[in-house]
N, C-alpha and C. Protein backbone atom coordinates (compact mmCIF):
# COMPACT_ATOMS: atom_id res chain seq x y z
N UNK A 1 16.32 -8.82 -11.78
CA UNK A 1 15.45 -9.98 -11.70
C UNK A 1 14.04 -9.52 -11.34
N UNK A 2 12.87 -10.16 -12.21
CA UNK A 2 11.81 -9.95 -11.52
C UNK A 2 11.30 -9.94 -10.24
N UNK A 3 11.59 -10.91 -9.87
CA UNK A 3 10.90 -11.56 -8.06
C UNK A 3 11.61 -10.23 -7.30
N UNK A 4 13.14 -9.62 -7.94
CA UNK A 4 13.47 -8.86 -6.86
C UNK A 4 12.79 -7.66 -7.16
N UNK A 5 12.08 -7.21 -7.76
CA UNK A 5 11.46 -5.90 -8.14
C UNK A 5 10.48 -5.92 -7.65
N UNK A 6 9.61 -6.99 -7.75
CA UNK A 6 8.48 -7.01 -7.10
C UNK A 6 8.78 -6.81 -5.62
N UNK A 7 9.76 -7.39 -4.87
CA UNK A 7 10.19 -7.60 -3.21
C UNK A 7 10.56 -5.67 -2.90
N UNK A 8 11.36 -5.02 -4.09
CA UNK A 8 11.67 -3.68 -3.77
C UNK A 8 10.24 -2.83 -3.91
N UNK A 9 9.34 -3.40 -4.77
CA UNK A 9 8.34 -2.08 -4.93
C UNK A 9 7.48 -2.30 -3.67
N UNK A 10 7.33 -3.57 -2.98
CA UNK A 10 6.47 -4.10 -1.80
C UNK A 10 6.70 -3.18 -0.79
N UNK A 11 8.38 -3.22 -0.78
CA UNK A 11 8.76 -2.93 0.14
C UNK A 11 8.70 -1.30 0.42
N UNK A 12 8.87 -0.67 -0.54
CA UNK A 12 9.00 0.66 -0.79
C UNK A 12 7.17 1.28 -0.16
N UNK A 13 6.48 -0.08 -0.95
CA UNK A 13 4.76 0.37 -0.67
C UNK A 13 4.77 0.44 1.20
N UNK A 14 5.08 -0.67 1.36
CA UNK A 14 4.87 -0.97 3.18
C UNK A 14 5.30 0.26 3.89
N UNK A 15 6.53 0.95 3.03
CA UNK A 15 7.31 1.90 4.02
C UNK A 15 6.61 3.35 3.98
N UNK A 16 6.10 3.41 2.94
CA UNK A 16 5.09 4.61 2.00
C UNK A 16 4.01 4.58 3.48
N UNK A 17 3.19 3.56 3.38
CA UNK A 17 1.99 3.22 4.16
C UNK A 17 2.37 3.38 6.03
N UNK A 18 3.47 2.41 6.31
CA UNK A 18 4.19 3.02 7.73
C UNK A 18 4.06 4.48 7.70
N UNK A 19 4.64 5.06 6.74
CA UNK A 19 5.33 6.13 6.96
C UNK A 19 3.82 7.64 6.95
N UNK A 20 2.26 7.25 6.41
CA UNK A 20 1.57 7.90 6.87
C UNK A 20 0.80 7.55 7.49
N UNK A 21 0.73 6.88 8.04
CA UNK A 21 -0.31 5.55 9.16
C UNK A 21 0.80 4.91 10.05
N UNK A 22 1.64 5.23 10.74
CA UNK A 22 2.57 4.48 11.72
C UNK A 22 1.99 3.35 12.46
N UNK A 23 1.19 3.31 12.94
CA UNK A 23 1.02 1.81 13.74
C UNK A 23 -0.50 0.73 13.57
N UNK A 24 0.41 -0.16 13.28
CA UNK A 24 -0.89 -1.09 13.22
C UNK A 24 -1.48 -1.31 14.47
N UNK A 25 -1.06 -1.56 15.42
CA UNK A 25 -1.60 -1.29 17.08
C UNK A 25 -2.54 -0.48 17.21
N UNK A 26 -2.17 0.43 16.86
CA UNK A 26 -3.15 2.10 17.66
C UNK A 26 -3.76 1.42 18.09
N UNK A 27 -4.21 2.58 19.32
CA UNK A 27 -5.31 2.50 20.39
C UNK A 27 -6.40 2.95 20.02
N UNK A 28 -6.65 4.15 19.07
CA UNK A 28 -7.28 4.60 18.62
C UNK A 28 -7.79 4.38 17.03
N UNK A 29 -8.60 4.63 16.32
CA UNK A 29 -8.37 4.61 15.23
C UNK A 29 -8.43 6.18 13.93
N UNK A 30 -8.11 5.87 13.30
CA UNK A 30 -7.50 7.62 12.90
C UNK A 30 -8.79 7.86 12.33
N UNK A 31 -8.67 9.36 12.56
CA UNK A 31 -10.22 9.93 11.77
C UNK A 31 -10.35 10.26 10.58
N UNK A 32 -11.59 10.63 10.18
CA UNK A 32 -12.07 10.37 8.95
C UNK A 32 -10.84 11.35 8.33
N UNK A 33 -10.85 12.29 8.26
CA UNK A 33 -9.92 13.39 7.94
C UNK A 33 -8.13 12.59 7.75
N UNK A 34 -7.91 12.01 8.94
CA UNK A 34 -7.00 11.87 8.99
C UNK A 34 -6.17 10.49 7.83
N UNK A 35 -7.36 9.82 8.20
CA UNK A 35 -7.55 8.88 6.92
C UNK A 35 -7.70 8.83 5.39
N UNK A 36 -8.43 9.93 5.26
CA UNK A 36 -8.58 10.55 3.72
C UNK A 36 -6.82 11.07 3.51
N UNK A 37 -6.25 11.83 4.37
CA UNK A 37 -4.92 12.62 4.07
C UNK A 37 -4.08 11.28 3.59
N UNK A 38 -4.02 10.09 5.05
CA UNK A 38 -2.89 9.34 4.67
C UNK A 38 -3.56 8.43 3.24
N UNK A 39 -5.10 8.00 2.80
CA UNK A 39 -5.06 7.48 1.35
C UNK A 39 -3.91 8.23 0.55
N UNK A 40 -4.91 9.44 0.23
CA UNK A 40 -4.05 10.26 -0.79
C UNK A 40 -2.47 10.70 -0.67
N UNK A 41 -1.78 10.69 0.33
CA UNK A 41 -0.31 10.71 0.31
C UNK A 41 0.12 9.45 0.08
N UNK A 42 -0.25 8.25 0.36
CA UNK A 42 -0.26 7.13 -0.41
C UNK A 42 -0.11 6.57 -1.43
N UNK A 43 -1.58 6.79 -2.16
CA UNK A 43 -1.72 6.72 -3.51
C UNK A 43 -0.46 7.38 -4.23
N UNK A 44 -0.76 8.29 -4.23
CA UNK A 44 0.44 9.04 -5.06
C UNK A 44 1.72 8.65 -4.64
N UNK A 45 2.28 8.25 -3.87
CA UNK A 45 3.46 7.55 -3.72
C UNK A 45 3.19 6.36 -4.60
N UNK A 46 2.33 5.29 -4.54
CA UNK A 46 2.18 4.50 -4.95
C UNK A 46 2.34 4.38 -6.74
N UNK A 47 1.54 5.65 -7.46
CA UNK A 47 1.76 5.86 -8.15
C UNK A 47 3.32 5.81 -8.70
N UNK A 48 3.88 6.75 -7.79
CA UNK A 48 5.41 6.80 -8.24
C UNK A 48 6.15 5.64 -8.45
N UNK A 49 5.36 4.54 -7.48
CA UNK A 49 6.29 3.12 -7.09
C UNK A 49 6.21 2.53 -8.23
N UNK A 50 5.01 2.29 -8.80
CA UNK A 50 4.73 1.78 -10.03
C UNK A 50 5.06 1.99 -11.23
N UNK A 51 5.51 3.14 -11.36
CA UNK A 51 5.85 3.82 -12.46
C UNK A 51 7.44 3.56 -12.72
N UNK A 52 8.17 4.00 -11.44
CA UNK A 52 9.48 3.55 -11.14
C UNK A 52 9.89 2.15 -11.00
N UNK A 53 9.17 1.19 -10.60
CA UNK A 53 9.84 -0.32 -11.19
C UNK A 53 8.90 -0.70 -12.15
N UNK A 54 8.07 0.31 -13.11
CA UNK A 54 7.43 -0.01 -14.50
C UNK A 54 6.85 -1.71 -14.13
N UNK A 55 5.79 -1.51 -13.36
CA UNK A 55 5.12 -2.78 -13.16
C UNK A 55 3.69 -2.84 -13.89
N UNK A 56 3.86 -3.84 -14.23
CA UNK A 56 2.58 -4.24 -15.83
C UNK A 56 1.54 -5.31 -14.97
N UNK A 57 0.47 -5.58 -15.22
CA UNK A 57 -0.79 -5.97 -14.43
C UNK A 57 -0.47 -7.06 -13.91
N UNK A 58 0.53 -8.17 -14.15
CA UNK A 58 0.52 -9.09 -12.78
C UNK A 58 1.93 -8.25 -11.99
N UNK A 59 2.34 -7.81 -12.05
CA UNK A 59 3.41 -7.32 -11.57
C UNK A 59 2.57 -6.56 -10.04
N UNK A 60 1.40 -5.78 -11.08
CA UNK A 60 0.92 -4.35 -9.29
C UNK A 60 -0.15 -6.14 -8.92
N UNK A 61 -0.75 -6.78 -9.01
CA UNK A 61 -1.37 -8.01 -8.10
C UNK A 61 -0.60 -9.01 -7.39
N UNK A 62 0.97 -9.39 -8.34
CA UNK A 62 1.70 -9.66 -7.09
C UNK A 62 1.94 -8.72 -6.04
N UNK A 63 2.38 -7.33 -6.48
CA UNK A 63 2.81 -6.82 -5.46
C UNK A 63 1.67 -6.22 -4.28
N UNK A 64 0.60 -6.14 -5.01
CA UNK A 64 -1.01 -6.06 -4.15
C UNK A 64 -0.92 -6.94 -3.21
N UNK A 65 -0.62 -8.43 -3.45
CA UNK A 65 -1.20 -9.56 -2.88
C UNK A 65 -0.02 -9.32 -1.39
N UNK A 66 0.92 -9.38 -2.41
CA UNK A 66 2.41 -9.64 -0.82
C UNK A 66 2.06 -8.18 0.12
N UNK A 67 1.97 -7.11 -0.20
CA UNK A 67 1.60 -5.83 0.10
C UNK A 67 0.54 -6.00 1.69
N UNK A 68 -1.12 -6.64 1.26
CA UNK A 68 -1.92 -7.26 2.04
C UNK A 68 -1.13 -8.09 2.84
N UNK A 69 -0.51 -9.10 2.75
CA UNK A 69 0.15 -10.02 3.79
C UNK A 69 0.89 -9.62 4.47
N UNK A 70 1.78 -8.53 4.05
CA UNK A 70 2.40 -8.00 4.94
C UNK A 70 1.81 -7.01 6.18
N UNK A 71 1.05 -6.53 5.61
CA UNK A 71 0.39 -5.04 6.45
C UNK A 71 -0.44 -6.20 7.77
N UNK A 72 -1.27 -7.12 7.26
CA UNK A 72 -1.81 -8.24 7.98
C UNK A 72 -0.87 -8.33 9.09
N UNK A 73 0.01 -9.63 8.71
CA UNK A 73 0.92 -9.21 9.83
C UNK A 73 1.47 -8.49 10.30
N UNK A 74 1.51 -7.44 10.02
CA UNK A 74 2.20 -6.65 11.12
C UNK A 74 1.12 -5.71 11.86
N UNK A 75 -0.32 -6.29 11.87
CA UNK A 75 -1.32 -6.00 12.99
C UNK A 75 -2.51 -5.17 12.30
N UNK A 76 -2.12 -4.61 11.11
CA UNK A 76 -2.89 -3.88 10.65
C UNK A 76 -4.81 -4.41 10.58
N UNK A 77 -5.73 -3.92 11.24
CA UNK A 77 -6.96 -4.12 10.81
C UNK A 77 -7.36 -4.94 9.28
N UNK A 78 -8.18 -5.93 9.30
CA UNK A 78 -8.14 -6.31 8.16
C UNK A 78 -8.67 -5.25 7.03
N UNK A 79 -10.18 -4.31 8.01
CA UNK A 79 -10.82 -3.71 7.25
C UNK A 79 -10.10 -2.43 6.70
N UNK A 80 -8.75 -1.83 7.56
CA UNK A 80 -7.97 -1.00 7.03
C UNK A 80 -7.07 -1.18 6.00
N UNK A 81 -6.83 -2.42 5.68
CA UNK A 81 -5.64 -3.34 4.50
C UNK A 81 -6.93 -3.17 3.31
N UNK A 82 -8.11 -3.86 3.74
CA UNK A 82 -9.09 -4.07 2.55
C UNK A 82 -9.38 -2.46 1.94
N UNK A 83 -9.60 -1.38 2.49
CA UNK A 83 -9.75 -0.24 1.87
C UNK A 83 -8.50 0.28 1.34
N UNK A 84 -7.17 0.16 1.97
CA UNK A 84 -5.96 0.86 1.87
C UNK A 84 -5.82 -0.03 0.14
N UNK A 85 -6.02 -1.44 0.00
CA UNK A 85 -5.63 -2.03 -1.09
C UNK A 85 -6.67 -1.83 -2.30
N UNK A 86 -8.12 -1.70 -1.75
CA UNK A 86 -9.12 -1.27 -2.63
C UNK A 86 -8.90 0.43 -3.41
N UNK A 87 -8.40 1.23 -2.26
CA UNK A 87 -8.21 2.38 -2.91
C UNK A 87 -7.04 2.56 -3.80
N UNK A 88 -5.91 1.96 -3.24
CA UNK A 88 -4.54 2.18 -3.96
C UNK A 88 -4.80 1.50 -5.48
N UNK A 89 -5.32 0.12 -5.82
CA UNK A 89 -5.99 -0.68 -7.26
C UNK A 89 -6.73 0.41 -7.96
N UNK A 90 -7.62 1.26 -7.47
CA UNK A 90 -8.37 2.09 -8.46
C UNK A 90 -7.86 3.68 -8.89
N UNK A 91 -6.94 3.76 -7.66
CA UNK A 91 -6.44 5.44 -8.05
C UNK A 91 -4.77 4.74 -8.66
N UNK A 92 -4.17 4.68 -8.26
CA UNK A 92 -2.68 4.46 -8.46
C UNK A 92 -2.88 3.00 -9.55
N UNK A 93 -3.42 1.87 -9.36
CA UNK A 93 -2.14 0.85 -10.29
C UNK A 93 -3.17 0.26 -11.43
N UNK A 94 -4.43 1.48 -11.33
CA UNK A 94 -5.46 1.00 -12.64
C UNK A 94 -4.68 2.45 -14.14
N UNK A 95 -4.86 1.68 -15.09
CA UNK A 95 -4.47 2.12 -16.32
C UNK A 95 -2.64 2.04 -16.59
């Protein structure tokens, strides 16, 4: 089913993004360096995600959109969701 592909690739993205950026809390915020690493281990996951549930242009904006709402709630900076989603659209889910 569609709706559930979209819910698995979301989900797969959120865990991608946890998994090099662990907390939306921090006390701190990660450095420039550290930030550039977790984009790009990202992206390229992301890439993979896309490729693997073969998602076609509303497919990566639903899953963009739910992606943002989720990271939101669960504390993430808005301005860190707005770059994390700006970068992942132009390297990973453009072409």
């Amino acid at each position: 089913m569609i709706v559930s592909r979209y819910t698995d690739a979301t989900d797969k993205l959120e865990s991608a993004f946890v998994g090099v950026l662990p907390s939306g809390k921090r006390r701190k915020p990660p450095t420039q360096a550290e930030w550039t690493t977790a984009l790009e281990r990202f992206n390229a996951e992301a890439r993979l995600i896309r490729n693997q549930f073969h998602l076609g242009m509303i497919g990566r904006a639903v899953v963009a959109y739910r992606l943002q709402q989720r990271l939101m709630a669960s504390g993430y900076p808005a301005d860190v969701v707005r770059q994390l989603l700006f970068s992942m659209v132009l390297s990973a889910f453009v072409g």
